[in-house]
C-alpha atoms as a PDB file:
ATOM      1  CA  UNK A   1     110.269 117.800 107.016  1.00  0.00           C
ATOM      2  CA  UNK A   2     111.831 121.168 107.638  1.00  0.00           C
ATOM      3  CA  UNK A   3     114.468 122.913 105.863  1.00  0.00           C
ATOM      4  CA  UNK A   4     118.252 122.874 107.247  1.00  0.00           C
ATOM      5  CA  UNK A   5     119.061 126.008 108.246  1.00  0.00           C
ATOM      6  CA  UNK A   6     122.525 127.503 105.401  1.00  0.00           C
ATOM      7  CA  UNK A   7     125.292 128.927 107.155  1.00  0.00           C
ATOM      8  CA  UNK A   8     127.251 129.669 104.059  1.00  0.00           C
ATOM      9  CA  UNK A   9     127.354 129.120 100.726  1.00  0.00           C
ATOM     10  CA  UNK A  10     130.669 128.123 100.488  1.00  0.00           C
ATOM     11  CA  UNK A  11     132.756 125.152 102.644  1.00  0.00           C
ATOM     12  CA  UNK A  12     134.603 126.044 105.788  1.00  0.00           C
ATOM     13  CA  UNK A  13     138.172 123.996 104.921  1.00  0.00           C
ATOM     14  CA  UNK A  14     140.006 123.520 108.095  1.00  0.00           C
ATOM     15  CA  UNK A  15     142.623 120.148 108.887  1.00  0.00           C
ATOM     16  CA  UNK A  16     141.125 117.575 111.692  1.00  0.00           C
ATOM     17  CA  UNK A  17     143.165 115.656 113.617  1.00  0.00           C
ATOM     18  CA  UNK A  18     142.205 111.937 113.902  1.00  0.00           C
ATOM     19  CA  UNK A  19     139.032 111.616 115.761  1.00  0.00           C
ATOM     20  CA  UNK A  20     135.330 111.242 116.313  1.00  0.00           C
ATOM     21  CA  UNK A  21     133.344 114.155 114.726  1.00  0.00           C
ATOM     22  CA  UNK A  22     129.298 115.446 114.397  1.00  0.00           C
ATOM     23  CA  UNK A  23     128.760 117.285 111.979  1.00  0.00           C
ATOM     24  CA  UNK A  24     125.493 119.442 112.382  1.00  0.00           C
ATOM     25  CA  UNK A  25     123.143 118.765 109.515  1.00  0.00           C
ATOM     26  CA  UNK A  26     120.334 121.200 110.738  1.00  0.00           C
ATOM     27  CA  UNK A  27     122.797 124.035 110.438  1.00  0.00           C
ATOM     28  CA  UNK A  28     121.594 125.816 113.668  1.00  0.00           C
ATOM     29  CA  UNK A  29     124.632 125.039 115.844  1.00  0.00           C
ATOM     30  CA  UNK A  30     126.575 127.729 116.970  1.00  0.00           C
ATOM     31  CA  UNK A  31     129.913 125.756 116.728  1.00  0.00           C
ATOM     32  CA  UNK A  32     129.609 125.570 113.062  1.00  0.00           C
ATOM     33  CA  UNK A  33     130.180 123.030 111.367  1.00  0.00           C
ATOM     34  CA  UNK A  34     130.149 120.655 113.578  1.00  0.00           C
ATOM     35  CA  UNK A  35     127.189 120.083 116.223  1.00  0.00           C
ATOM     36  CA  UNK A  36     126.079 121.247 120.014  1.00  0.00           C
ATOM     37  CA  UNK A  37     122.903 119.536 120.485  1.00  0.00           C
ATOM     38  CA  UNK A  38     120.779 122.910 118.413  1.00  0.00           C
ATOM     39  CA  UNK A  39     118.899 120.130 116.616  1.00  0.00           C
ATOM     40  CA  UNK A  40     117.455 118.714 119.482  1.00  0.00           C
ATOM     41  CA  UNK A  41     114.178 120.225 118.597  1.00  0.00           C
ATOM     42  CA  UNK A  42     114.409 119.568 114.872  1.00  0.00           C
ATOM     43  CA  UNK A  43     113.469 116.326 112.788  1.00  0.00           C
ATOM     44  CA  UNK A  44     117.750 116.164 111.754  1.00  0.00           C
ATOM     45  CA  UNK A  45     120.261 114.646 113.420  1.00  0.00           C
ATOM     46  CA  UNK A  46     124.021 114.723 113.406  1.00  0.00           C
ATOM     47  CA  UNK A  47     125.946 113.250 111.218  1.00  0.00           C
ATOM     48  CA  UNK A  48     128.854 111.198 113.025  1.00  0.00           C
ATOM     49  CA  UNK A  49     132.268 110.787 110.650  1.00  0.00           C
ATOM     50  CA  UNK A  50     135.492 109.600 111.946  1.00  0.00           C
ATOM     51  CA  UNK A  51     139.211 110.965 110.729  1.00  0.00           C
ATOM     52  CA  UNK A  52     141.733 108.315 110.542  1.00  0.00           C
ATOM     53  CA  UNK A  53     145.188 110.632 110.039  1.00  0.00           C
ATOM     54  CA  UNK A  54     145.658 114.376 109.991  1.00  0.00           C
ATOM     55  CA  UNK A  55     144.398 115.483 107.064  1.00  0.00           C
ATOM     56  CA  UNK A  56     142.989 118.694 105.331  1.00  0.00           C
ATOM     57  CA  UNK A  57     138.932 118.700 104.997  1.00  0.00           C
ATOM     58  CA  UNK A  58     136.514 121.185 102.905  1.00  0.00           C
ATOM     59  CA  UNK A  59     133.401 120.958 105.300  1.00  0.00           C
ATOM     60  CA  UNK A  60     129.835 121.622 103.851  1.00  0.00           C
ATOM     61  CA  UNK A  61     127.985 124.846 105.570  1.00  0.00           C
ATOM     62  CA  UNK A  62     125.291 124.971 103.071  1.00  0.00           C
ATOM     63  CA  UNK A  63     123.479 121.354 103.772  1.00  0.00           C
ATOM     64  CA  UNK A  64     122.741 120.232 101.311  1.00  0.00           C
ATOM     65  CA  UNK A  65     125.854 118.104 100.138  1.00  0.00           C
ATOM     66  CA  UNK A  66     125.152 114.673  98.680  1.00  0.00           C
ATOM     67  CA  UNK A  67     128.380 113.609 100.634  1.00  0.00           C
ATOM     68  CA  UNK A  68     128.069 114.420 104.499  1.00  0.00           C
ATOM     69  CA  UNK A  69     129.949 116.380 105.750  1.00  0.00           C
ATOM     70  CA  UNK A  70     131.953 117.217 103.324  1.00  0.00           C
ATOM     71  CA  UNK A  71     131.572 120.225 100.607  1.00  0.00           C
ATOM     72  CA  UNK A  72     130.406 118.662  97.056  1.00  0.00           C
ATOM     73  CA  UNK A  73     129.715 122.400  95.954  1.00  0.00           C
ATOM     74  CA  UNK A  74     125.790 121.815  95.816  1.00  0.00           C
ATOM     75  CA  UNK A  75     126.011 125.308  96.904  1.00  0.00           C
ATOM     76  CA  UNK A  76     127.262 126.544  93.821  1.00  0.00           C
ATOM     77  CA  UNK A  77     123.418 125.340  92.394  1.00  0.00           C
ATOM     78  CA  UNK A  78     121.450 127.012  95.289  1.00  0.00           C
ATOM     79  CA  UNK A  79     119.463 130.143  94.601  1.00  0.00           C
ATOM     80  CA  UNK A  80     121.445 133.567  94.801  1.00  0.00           C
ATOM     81  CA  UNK A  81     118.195 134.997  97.671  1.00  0.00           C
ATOM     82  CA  UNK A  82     119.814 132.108 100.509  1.00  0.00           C
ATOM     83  CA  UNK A  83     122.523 133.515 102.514  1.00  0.00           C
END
């Protein structure tokens, strides 16, 4: 299986309003971090979550969180040579 594709090694933290979300796991979406149909031609798929009340969010851009979407700072372990 092929790699995800990091944005950033740190989360983007933004507030969602209540709602369905996809969040792009392949990390080639240009609407960052959510999805726009980039992984089409990739073995990932999004990953649907769903906000219940307003609330503040710490998204993961690196990929390679143990808790999709959101940041778990895995990045904080991956090598200093990935964007």
């Amino acid at each position: 299986m092929a790699e995800s594709v990091i944005t950033a090694k740190k989360p983007q933290v933004m507030t969602l309003q209540p709602g369905k979300y996809y969040w792009s796991s392949c990390g080639k979406s240009t609407n960052q971090p959510f999805g726009n149909g980039a992984h089409q031609e990739t073995d990932f798929q999004p990953v649907e979550f769903v906000i219940t009340e307003e609330k503040p969010v710490a998204m993961c851009l690196c990929k390679h969180t143990e808790d999709p979407p959101f940041c778990d700072v895995s990045h904080s372990k991956l090598a200093t040579a990935t964007p």
